[in-house]
PDB file of N, CA and C in Angstrom:
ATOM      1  N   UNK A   1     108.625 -43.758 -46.360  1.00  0.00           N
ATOM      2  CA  UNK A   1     109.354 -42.577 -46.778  1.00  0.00           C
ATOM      3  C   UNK A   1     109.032 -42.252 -48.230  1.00  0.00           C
ATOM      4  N   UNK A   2     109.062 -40.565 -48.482  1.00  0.00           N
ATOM      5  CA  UNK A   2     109.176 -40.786 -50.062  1.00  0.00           C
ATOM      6  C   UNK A   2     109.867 -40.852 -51.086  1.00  0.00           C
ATOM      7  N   UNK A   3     109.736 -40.671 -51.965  1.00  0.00           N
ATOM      8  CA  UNK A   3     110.910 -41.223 -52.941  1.00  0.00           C
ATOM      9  C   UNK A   3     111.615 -39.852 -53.419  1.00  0.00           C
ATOM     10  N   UNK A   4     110.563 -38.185 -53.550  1.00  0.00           N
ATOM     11  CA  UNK A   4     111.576 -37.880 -53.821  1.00  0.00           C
ATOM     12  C   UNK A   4     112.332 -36.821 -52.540  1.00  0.00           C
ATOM     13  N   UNK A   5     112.947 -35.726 -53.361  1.00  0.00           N
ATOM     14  CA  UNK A   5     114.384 -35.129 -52.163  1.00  0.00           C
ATOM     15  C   UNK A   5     113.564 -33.707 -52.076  1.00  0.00           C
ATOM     16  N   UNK A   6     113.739 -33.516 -50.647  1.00  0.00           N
ATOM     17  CA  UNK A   6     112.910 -31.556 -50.567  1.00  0.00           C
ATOM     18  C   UNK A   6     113.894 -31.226 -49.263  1.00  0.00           C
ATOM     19  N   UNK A   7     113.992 -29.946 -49.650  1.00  0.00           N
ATOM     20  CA  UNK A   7     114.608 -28.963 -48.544  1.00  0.00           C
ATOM     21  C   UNK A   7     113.395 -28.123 -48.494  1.00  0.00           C
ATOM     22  N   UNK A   8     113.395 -27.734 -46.784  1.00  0.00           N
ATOM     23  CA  UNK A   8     112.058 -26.682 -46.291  1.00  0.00           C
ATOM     24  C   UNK A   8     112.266 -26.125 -45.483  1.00  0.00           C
ATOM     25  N   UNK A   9     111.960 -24.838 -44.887  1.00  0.00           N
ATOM     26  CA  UNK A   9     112.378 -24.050 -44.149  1.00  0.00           C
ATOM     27  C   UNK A   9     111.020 -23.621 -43.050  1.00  0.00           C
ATOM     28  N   UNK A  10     111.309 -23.912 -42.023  1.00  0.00           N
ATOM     29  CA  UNK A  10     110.027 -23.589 -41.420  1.00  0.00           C
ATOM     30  C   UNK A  10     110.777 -22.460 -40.099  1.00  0.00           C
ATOM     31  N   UNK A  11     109.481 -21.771 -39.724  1.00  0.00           N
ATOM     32  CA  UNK A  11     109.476 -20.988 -38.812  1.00  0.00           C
ATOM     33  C   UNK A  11     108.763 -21.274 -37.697  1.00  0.00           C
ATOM     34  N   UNK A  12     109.564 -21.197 -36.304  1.00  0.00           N
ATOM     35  CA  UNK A  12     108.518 -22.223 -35.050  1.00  0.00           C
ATOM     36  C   UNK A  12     109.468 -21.040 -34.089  1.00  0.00           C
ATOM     37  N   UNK A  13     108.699 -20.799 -32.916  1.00  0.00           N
ATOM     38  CA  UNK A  13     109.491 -20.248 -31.935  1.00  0.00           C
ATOM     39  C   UNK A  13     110.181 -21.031 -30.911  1.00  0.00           C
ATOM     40  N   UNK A  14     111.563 -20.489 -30.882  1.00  0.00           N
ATOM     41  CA  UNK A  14     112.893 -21.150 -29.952  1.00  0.00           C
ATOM     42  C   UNK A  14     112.991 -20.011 -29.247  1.00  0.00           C
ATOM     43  N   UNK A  15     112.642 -20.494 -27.758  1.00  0.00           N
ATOM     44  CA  UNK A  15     112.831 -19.241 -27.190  1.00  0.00           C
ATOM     45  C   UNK A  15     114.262 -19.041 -26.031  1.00  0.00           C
ATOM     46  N   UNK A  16     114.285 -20.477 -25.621  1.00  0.00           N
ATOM     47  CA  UNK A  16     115.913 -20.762 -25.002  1.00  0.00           C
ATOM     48  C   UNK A  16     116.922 -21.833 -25.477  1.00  0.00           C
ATOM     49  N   UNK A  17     117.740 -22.016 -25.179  1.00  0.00           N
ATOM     50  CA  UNK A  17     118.868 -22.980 -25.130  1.00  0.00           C
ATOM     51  C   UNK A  17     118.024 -24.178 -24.975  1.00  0.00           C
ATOM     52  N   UNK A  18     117.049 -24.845 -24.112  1.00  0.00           N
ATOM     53  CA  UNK A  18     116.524 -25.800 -24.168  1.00  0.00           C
ATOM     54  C   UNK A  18     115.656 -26.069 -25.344  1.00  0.00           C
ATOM     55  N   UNK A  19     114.536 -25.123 -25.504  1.00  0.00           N
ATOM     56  CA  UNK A  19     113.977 -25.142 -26.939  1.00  0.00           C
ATOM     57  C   UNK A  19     114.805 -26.007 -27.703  1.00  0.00           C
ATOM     58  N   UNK A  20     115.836 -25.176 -28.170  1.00  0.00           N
ATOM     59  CA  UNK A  20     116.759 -25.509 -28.789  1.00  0.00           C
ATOM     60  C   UNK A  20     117.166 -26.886 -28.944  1.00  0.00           C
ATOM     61  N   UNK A  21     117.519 -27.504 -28.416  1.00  0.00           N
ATOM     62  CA  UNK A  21     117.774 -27.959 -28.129  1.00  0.00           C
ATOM     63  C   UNK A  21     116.559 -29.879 -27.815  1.00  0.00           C
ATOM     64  N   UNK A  22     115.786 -29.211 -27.329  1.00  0.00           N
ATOM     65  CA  UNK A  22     114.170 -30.149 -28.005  1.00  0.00           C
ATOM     66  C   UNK A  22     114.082 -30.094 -29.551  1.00  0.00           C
ATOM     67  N   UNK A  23     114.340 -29.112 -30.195  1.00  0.00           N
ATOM     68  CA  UNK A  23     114.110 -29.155 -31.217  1.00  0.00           C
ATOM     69  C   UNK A  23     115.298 -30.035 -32.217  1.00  0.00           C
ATOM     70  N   UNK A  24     116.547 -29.610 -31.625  1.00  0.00           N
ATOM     71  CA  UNK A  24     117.567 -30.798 -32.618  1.00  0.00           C
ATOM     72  C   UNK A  24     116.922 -31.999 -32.304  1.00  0.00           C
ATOM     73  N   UNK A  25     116.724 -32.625 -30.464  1.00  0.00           N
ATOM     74  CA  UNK A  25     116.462 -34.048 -30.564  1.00  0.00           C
ATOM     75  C   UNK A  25     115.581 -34.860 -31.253  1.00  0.00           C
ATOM     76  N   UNK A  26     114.584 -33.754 -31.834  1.00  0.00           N
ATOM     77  CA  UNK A  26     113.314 -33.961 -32.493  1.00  0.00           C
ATOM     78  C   UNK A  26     113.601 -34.307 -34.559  1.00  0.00           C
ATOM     79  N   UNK A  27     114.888 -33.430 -34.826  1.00  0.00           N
ATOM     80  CA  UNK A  27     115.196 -33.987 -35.932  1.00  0.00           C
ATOM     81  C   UNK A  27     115.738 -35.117 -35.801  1.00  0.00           C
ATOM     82  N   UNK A  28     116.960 -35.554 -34.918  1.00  0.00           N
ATOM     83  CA  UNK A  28     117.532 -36.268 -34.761  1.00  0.00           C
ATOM     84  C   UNK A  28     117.330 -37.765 -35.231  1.00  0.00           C
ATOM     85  N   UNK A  29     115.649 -37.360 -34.332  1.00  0.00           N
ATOM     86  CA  UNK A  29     114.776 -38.898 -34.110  1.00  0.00           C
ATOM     87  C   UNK A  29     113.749 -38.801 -35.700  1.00  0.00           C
ATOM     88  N   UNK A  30     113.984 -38.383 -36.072  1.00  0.00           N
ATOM     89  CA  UNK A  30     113.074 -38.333 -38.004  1.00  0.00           C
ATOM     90  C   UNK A  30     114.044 -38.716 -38.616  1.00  0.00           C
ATOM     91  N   UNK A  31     114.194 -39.770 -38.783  1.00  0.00           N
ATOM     92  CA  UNK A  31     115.167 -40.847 -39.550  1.00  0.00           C
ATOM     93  C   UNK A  31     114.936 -40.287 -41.155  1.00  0.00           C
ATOM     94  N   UNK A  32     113.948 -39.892 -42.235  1.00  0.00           N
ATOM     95  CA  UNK A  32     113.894 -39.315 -42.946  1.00  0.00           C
ATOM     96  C   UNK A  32     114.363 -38.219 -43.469  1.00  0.00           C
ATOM     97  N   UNK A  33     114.972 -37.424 -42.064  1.00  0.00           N
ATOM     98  CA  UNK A  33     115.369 -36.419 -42.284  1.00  0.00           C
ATOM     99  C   UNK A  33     116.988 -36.391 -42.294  1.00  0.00           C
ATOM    100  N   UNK A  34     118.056 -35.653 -43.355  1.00  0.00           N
ATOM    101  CA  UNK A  34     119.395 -36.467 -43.681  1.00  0.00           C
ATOM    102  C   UNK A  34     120.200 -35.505 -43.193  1.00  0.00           C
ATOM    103  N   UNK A  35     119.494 -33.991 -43.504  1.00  0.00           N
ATOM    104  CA  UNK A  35     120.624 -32.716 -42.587  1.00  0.00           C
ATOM    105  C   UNK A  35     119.826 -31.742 -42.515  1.00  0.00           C
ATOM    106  N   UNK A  36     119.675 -30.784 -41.168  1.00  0.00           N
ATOM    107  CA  UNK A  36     119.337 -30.011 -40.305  1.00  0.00           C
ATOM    108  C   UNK A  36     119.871 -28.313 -40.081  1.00  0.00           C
ATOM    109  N   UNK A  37     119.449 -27.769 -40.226  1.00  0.00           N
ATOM    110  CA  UNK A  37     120.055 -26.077 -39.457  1.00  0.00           C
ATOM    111  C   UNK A  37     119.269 -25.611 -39.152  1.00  0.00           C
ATOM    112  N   UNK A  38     119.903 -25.181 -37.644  1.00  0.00           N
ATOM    113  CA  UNK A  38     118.685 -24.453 -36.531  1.00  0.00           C
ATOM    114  C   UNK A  38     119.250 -23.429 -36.030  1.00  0.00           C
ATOM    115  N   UNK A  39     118.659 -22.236 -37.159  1.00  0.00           N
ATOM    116  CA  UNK A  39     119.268 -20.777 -37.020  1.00  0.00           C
ATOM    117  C   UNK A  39     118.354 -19.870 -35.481  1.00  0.00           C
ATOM    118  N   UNK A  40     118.554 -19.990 -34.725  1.00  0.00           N
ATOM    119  CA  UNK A  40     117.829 -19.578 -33.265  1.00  0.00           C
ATOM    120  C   UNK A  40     117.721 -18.337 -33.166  1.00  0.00           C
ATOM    121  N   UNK A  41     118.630 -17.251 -33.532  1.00  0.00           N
ATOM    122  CA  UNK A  41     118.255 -15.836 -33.628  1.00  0.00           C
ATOM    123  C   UNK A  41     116.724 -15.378 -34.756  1.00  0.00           C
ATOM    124  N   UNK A  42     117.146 -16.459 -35.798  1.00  0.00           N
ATOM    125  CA  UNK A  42     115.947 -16.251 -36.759  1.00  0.00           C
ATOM    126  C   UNK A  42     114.676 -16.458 -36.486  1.00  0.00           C
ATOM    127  N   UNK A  43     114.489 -18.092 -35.221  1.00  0.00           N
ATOM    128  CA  UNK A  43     113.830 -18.839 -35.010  1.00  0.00           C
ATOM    129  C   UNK A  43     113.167 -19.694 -36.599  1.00  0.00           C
ATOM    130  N   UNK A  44     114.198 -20.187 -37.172  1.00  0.00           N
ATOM    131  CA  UNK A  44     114.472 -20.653 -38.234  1.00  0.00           C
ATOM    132  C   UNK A  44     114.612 -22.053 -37.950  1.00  0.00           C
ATOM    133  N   UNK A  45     114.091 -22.921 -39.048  1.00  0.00           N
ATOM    134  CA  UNK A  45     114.577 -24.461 -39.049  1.00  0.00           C
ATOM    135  C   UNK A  45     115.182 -24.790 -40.584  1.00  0.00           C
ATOM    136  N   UNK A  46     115.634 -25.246 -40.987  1.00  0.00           N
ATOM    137  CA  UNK A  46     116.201 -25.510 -42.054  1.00  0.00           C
ATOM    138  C   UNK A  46     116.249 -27.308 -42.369  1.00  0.00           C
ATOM    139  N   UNK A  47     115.699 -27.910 -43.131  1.00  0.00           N
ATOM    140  CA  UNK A  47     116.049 -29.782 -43.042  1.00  0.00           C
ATOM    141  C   UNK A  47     115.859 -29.992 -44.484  1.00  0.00           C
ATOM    142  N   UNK A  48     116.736 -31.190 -44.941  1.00  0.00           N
ATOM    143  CA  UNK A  48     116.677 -31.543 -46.174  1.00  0.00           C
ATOM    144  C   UNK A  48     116.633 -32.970 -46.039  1.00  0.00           C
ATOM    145  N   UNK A  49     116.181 -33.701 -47.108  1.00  0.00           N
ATOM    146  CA  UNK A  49     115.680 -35.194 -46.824  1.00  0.00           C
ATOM    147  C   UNK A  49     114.976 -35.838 -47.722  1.00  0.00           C
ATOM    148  N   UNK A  50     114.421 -37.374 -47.607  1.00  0.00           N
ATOM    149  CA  UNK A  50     113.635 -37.979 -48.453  1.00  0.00           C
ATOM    150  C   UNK A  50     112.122 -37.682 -47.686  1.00  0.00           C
ATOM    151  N   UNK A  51     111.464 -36.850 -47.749  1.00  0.00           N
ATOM    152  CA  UNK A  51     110.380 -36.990 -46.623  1.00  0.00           C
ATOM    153  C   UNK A  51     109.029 -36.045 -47.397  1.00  0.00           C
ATOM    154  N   UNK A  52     107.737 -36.440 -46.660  1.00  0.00           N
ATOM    155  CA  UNK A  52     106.766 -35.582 -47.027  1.00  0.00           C
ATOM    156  C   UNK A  52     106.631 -34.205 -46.382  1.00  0.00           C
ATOM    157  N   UNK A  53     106.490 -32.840 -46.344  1.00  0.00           N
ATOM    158  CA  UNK A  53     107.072 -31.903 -46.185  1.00  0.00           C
ATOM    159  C   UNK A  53     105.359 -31.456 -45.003  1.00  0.00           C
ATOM    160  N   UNK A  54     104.560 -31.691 -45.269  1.00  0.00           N
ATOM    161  CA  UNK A  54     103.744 -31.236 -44.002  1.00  0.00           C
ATOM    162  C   UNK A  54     103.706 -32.336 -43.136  1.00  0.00           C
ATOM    163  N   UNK A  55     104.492 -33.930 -43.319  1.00  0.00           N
ATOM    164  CA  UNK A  55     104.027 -34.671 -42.554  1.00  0.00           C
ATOM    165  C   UNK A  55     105.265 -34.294 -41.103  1.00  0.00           C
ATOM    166  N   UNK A  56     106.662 -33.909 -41.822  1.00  0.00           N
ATOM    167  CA  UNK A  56     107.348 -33.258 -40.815  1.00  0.00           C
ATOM    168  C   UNK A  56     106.897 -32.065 -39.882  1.00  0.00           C
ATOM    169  N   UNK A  57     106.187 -30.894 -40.533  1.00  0.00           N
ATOM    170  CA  UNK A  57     105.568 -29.832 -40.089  1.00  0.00           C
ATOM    171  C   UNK A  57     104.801 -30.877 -38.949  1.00  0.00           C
ATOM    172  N   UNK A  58     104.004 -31.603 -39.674  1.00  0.00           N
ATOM    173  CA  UNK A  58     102.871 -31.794 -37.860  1.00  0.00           C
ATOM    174  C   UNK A  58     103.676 -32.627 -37.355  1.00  0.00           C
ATOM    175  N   UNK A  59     105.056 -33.441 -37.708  1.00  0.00           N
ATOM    176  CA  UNK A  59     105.733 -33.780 -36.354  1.00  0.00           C
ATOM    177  C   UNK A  59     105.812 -32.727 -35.396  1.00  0.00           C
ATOM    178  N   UNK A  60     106.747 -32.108 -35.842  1.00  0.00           N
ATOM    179  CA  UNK A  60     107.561 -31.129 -35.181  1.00  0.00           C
ATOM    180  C   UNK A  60     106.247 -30.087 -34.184  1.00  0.00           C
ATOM    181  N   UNK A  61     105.035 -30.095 -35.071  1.00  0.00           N
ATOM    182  CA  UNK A  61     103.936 -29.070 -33.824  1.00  0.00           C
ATOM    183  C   UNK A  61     103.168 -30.130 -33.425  1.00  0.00           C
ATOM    184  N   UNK A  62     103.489 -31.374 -33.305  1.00  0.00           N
ATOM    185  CA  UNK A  62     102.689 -32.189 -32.129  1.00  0.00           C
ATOM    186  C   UNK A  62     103.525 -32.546 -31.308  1.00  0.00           C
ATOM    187  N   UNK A  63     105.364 -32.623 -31.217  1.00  0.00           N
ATOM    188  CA  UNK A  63     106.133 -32.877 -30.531  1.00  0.00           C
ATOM    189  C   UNK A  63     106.393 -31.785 -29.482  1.00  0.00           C
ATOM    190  N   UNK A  64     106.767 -30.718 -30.505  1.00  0.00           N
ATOM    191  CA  UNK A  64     106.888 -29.042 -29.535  1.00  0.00           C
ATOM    192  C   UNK A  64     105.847 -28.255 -29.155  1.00  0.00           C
ATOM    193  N   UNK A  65     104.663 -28.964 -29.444  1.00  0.00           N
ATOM    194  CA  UNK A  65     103.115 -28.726 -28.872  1.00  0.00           C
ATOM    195  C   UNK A  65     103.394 -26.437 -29.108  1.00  0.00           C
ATOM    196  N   UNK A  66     103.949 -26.296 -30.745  1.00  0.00           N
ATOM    197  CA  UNK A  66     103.698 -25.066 -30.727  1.00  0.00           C
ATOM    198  C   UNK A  66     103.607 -24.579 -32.054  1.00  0.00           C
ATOM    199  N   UNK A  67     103.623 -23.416 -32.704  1.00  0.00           N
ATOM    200  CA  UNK A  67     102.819 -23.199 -33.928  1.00  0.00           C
ATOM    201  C   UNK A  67     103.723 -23.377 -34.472  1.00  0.00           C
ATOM    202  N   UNK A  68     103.829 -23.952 -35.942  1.00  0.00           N
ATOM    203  CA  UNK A  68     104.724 -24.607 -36.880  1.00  0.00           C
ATOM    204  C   UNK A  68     104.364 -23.768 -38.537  1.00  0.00           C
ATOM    205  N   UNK A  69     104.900 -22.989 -38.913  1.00  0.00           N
ATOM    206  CA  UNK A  69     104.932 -22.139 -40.039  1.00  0.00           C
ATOM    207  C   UNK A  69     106.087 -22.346 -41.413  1.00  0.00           C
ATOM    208  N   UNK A  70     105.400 -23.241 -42.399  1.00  0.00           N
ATOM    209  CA  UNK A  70     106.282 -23.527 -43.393  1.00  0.00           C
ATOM    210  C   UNK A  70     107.092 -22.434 -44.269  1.00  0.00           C
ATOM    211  N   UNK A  71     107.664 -21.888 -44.585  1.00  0.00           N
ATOM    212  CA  UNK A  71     108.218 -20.966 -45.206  1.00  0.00           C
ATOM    213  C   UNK A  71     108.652 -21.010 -46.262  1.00  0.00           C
ATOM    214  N   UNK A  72     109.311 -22.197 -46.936  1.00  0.00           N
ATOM    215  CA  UNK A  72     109.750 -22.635 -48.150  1.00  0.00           C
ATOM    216  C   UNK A  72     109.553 -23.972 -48.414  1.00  0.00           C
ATOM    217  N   UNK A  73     109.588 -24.800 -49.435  1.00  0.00           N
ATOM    218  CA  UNK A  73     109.729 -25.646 -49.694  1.00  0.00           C
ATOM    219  C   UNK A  73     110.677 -26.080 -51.299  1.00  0.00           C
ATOM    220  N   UNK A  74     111.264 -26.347 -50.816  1.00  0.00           N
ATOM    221  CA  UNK A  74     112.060 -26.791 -52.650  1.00  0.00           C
ATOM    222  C   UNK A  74     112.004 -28.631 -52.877  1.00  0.00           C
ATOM    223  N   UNK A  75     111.690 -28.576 -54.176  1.00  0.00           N
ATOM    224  CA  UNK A  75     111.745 -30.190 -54.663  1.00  0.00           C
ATOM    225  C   UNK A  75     112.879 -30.415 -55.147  1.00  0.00           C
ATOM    226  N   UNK A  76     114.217 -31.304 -55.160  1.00  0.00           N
ATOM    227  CA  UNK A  76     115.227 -31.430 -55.630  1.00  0.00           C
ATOM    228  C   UNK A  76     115.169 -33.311 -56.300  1.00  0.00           C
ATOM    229  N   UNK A  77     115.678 -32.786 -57.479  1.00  0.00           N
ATOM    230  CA  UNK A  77     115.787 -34.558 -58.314  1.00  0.00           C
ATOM    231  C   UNK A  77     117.295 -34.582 -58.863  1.00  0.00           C
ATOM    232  N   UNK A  78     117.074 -35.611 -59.140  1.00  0.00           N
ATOM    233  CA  UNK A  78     118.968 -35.800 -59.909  1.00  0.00           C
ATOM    234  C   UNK A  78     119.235 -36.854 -59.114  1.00  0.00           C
ATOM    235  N   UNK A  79     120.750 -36.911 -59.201  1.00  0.00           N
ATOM    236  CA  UNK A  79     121.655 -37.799 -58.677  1.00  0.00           C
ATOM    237  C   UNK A  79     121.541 -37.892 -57.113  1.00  0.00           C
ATOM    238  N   UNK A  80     121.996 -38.650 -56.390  1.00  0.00           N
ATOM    239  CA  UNK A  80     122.634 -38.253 -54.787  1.00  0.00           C
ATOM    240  C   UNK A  80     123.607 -37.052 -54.846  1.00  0.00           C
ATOM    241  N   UNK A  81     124.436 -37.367 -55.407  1.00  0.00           N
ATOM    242  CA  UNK A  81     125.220 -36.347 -55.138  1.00  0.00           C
ATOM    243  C   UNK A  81     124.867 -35.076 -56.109  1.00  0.00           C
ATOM    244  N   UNK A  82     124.333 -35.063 -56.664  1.00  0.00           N
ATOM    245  CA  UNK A  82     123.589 -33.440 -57.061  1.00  0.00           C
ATOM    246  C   UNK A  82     122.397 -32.799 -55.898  1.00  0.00           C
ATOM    247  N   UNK A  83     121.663 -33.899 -55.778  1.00  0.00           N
ATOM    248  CA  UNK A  83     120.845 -33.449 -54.497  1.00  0.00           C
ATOM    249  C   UNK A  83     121.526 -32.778 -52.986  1.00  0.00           C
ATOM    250  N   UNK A  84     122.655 -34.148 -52.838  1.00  0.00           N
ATOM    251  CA  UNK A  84     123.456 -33.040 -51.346  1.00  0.00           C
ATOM    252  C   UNK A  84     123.898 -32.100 -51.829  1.00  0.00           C
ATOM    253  N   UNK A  85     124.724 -31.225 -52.920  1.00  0.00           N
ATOM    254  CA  UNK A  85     125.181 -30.239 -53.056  1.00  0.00           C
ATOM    255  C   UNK A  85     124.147 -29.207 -53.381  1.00  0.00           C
ATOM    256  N   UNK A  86     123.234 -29.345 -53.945  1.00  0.00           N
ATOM    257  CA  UNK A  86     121.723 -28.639 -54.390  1.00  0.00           C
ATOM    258  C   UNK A  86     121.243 -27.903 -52.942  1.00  0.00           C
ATOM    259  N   UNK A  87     121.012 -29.276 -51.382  1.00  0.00           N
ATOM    260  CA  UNK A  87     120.995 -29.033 -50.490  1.00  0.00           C
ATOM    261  C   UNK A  87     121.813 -27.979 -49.926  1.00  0.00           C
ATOM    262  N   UNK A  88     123.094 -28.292 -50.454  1.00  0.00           N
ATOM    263  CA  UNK A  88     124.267 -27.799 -49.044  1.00  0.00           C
ATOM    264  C   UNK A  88     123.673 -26.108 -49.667  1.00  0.00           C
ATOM    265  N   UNK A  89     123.788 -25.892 -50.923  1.00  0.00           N
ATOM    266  CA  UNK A  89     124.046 -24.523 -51.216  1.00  0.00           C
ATOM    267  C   UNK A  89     122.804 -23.863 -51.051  1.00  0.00           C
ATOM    268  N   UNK A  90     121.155 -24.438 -50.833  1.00  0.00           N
ATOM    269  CA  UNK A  90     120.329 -23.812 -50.574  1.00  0.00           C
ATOM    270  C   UNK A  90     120.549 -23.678 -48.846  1.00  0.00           C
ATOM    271  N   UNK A  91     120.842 -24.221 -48.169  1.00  0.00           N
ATOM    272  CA  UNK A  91     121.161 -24.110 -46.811  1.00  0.00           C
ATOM    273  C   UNK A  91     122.117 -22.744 -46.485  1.00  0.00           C
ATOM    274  N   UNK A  92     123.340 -23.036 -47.132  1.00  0.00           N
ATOM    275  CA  UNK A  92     123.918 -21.823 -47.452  1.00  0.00           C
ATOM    276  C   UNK A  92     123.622 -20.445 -47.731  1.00  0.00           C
ATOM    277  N   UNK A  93     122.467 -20.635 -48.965  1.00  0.00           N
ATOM    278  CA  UNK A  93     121.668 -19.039 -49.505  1.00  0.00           C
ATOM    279  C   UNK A  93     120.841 -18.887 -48.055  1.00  0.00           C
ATOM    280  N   UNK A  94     120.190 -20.148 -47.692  1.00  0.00           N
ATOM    281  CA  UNK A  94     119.360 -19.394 -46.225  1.00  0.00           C
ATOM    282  C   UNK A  94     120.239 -18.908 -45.206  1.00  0.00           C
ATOM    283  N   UNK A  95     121.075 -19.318 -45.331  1.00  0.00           N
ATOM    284  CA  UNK A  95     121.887 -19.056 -43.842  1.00  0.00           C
ATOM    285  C   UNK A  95     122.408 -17.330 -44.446  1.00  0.00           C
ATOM    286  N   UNK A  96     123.065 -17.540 -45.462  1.00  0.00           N
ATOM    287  CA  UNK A  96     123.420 -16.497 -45.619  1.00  0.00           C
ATOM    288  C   UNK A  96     122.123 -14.994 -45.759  1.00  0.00           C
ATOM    289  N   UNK A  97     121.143 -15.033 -45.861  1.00  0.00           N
ATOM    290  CA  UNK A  97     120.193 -13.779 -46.188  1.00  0.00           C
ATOM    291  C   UNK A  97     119.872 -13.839 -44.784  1.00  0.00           C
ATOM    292  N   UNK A  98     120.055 -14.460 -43.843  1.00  0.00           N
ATOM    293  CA  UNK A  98     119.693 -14.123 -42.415  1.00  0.00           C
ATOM    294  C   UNK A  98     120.683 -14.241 -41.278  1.00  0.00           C
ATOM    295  N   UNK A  99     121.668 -13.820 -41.765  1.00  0.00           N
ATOM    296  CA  UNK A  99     123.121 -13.800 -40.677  1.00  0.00           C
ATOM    297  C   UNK A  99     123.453 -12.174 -40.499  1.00  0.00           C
TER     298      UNK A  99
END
């Protein structure tokens, strides 16, 4: 794992409830990865974590065998607890510009 903290936003197509649904079990199982939002109207992914940020991308398009499009990436440092709140509120700004 790496050492430091990134939130990233990728774009992959969810096209049903199952998609969907492959796709949480798929964070689930990325132990690296610490919290998740899977905006489905957007076809949006949202994850924040200790992790390398394209090595998740080719999880996720060798698992869902479909095109995987990074969209953002942010580097976050500080404390733990500056990082989850850093997280929560960039999760937040995404959620919010696409609701």
């Amino acid at each position: 794992m790496a050492g430091k903290y990134f939130c990233m936003a990728m774009r992959l197509n969810i096209d049903c409830n199952g998609c969907c649904r492959k796709v949480r079990r798929i964070l689930l199982n990325m132990k690296e990865i610490e919290t998740h939002l899977i905006e489905k109207q957007q076809c949006r992914v949202s994850v924040s974590g200790r992790f390398v940020p394209a090595d998740v991308a080719i999880k996720m398009r060798k698992k869902m065998n479909r095109r995987v499009e990074i969209l953002e990436i942010q580097e976050l440092d500080g404390t733990t607890e500056q990082m989850e709140q850093r997280a929560m509120i960039a999760t937040c700004k995404t959620h919010q510009l696409y609701c």
